[in-house]
N, C-alpha and C. Protein backbone atom coordinates (compact mmCIF):
# COMPACT_ATOMS: atom_id res chain seq x y z
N UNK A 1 -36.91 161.94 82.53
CA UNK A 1 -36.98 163.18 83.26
C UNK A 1 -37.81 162.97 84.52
N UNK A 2 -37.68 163.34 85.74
CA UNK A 2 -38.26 163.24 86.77
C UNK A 2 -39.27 163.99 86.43
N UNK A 3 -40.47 163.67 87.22
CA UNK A 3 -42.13 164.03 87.59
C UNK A 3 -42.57 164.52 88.47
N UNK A 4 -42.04 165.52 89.00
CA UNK A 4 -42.44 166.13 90.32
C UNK A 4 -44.00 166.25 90.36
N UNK A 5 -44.82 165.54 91.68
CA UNK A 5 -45.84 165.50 91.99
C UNK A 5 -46.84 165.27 90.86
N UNK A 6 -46.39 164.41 89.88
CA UNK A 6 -46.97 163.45 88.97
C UNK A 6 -47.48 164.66 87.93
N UNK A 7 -46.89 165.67 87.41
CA UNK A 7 -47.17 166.63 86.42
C UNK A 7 -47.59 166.46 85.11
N UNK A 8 -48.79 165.53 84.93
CA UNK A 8 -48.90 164.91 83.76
C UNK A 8 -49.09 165.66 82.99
N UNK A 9 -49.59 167.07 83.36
CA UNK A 9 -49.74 168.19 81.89
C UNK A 9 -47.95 168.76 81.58
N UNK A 10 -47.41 168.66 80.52
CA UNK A 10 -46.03 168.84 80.06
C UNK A 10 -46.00 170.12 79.74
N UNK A 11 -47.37 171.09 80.00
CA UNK A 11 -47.40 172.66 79.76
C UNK A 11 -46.73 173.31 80.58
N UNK A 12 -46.63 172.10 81.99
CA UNK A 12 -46.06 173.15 83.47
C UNK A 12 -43.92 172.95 82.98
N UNK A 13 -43.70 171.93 82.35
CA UNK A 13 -42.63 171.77 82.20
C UNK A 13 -42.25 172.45 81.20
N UNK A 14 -42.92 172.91 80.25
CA UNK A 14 -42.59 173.89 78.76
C UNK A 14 -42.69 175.00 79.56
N UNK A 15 -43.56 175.44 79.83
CA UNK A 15 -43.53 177.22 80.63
C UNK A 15 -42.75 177.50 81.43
N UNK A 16 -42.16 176.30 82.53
CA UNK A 16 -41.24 177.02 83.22
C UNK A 16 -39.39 177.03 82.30
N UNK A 17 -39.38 175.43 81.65
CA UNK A 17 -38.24 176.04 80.96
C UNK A 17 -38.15 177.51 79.68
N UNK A 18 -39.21 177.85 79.27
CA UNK A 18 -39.45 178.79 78.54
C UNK A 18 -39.11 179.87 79.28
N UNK A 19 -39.73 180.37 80.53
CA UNK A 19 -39.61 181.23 81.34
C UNK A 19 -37.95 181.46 81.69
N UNK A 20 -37.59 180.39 82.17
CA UNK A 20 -36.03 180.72 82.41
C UNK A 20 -35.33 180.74 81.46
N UNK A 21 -35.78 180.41 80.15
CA UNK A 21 -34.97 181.04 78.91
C UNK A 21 -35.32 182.72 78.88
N UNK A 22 -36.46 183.10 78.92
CA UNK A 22 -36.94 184.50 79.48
C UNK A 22 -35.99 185.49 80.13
N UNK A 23 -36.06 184.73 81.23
CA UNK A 23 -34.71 185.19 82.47
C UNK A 23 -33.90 185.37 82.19
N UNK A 24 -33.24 184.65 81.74
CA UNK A 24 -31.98 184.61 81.41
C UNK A 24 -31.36 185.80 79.90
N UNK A 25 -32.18 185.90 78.85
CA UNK A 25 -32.04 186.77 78.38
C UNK A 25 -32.16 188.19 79.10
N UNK A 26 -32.75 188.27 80.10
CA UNK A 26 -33.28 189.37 80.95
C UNK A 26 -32.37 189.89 81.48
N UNK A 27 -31.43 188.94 81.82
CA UNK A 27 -30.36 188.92 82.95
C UNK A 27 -28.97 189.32 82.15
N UNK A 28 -29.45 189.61 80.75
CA UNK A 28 -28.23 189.38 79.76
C UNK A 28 -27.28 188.57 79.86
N UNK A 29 -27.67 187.14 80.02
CA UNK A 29 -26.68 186.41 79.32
C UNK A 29 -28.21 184.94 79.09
N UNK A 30 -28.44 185.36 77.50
CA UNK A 30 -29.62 184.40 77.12
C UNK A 30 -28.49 182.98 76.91
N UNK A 31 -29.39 182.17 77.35
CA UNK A 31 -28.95 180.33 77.23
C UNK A 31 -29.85 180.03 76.05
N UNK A 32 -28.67 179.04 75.59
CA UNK A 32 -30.01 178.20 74.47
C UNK A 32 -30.33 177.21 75.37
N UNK A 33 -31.37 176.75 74.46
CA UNK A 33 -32.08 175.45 75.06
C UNK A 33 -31.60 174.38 75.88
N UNK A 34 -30.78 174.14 75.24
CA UNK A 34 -30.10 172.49 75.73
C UNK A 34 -29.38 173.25 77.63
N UNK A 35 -28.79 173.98 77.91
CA UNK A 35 -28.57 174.87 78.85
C UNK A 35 -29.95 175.12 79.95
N UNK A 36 -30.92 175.34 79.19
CA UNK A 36 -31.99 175.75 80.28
C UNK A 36 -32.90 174.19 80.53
N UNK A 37 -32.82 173.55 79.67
CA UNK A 37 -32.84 172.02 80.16
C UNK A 37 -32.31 171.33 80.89
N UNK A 38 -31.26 171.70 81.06
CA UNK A 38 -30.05 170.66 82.09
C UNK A 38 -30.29 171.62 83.37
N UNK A 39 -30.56 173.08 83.42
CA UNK A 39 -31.29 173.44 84.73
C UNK A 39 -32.61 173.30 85.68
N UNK A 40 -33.44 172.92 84.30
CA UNK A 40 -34.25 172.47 84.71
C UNK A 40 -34.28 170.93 85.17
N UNK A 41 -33.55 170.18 84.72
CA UNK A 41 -33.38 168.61 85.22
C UNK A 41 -32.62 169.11 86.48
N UNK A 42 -32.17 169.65 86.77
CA UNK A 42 -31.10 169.80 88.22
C UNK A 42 -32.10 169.94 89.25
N UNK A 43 -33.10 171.07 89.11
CA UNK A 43 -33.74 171.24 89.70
C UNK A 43 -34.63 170.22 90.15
N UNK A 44 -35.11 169.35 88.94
CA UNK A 44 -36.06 168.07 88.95
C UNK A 44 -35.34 167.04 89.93
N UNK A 45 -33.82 167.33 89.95
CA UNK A 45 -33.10 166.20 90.35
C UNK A 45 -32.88 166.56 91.69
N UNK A 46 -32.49 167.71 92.11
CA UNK A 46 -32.58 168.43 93.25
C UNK A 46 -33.99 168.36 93.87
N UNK A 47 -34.97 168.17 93.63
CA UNK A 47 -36.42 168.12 94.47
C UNK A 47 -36.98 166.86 94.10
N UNK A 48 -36.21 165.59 93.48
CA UNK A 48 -36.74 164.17 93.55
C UNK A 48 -36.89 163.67 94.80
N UNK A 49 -37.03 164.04 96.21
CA UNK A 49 -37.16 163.82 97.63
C UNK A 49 -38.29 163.99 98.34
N UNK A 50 -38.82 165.05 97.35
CA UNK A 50 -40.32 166.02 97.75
C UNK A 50 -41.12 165.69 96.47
N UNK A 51 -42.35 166.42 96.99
CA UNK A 51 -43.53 166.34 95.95
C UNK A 51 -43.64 167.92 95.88
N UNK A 52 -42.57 168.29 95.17
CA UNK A 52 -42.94 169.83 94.92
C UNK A 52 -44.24 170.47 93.95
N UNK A 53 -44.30 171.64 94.25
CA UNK A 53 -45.73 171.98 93.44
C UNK A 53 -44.69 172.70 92.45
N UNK A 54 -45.44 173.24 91.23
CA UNK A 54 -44.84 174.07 89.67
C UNK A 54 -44.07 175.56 90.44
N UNK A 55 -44.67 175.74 90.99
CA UNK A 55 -44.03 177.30 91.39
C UNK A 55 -42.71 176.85 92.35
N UNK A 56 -42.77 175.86 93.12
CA UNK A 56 -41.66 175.63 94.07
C UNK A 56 -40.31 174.88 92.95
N UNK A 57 -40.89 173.87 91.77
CA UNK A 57 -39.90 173.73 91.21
C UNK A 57 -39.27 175.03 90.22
N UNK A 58 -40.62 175.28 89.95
CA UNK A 58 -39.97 177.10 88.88
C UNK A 58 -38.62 177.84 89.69
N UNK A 59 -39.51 178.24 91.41
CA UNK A 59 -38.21 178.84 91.83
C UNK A 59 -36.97 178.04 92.22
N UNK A 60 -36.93 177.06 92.49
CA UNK A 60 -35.85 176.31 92.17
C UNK A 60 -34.82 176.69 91.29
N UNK A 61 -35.70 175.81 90.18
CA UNK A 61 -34.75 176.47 88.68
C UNK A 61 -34.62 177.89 88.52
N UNK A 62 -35.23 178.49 89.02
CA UNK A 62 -35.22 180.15 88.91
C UNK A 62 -33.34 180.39 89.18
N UNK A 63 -33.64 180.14 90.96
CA UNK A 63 -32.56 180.31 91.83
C UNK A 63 -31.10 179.16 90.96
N UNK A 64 -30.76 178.18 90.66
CA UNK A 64 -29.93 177.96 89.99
C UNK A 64 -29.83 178.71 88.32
N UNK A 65 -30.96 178.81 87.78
CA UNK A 65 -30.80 179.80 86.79
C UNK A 65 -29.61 181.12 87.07
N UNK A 66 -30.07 181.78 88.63
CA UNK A 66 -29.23 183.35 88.52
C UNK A 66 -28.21 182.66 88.95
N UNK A 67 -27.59 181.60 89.91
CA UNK A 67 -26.71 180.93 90.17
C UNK A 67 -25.65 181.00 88.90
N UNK A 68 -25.75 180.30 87.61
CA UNK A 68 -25.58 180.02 87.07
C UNK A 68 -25.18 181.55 85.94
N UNK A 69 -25.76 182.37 85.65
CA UNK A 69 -25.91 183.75 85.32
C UNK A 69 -25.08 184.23 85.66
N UNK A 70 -25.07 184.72 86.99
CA UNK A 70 -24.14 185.47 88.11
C UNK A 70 -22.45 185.04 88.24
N UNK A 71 -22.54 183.74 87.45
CA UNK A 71 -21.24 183.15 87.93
C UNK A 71 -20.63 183.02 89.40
N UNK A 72 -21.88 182.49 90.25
CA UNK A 72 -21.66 182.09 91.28
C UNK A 72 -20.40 181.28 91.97
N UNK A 73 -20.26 181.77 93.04
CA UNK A 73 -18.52 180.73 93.31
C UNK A 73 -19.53 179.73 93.55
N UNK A 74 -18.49 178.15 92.78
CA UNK A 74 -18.81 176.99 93.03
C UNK A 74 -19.33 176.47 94.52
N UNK A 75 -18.68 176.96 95.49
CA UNK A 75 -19.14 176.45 97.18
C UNK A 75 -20.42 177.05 97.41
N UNK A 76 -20.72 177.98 96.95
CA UNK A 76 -22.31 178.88 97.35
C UNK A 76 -23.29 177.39 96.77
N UNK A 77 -23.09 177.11 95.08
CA UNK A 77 -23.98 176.29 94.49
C UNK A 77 -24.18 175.13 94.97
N UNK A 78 -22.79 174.83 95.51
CA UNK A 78 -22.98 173.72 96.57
C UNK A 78 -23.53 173.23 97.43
N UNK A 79 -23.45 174.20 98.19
CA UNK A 79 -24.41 174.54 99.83
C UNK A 79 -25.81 174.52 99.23
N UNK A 80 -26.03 175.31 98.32
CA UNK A 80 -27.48 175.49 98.00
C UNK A 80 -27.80 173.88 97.50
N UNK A 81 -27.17 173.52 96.61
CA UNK A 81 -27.96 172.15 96.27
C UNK A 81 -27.96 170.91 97.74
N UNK A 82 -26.74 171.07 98.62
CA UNK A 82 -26.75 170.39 99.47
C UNK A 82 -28.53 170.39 101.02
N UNK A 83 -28.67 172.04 101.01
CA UNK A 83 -29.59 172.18 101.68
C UNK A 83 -31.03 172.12 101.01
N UNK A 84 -30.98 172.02 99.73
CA UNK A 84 -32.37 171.71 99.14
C UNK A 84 -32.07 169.78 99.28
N UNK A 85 -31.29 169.22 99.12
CA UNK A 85 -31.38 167.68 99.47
C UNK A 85 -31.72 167.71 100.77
N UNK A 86 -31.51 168.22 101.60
CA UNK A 86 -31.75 168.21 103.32
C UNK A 86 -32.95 168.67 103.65
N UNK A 87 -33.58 169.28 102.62
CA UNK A 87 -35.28 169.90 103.11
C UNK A 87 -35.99 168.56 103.38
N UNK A 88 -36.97 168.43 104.26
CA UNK A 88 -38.08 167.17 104.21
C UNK A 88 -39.05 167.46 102.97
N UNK A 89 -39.61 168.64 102.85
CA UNK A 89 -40.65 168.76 102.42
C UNK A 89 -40.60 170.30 101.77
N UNK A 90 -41.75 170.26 100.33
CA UNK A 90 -41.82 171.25 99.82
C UNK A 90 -41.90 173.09 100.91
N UNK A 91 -42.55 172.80 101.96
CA UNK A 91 -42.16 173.94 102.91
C UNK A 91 -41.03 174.44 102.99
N UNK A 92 -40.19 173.75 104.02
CA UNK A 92 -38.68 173.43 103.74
C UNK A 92 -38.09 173.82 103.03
N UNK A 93 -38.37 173.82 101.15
CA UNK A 93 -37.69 174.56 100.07
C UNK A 93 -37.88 176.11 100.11
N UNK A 94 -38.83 176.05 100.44
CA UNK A 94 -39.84 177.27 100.49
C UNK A 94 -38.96 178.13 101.34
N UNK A 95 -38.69 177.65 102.16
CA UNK A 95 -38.56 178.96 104.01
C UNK A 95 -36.67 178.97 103.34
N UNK A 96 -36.31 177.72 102.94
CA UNK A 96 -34.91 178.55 102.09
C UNK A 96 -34.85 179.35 101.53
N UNK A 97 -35.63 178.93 100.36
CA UNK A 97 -35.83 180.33 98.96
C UNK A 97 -35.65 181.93 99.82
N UNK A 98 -36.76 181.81 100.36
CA UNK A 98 -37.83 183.31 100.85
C UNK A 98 -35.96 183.40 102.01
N UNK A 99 -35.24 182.63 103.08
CA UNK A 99 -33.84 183.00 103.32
C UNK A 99 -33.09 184.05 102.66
N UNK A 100 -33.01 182.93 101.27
CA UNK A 100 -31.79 183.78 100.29
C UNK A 100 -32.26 185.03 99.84
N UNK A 101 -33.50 185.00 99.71
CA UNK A 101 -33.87 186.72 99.20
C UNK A 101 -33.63 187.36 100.45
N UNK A 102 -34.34 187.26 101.52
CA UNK A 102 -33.71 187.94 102.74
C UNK A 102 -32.18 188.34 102.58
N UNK A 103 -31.45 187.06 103.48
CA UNK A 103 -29.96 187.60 102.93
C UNK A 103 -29.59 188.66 101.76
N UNK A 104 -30.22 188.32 100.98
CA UNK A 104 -29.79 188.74 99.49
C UNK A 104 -29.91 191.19 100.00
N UNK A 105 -30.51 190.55 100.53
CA UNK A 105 -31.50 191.94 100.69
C UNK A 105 -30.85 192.87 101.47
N UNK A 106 -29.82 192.43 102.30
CA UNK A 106 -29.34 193.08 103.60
C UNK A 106 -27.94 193.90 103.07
């Protein structure tokens, strides 16, 4: 499993996949485990470029979490994973995220 910014406590990796099992029941449509694991590796795999901090990979996985929920058209998930590979730096993820809620908003 990737290590974003050397996360040697495995509490930050249990709480956030816990959390998006959370979500996701929230969202009514609860995932089992093996499901909110493979989002969370996407995400891990999606920000292996950066040294993300816990909250930048959380919303990560957050944002493919509702992706994923929502039954997103495939080209949206695309773009999104394509422009999180194109960020330099945890900022970068950041000023996307805080984007899509904008957009989201209008």
């Amino acid at each position: 499993m990737s290590n974003p910014r050397n996360l040697e406590d495995s509490d930050f990796h249990s709480s956030i996949q816990e959390n998006l099992k959370e979500l996701s029941a929230q969202l009514g449509t609860p995932l089992d485990e093996a499901s909110v694991k493979q989002i969370y590796q996407n995400a891990c795999d999606l920000l292996s470029h950066v040294s993300p901090s816990p909250l930048t990979l959380a919303r990560v996985a957050g944002t493919l979490l509702v992706y994923r929920v929502k039954e997103t058209e495939p080209q949206e998930i695309e773009w999104f994973n394509t422009q999180i590979k194109q960020c330099v730096d945890e900022e970068e993820v950041e000023e996307l995220i805080e984007s899509l809620s904008r957009i989201d908003s209008l």
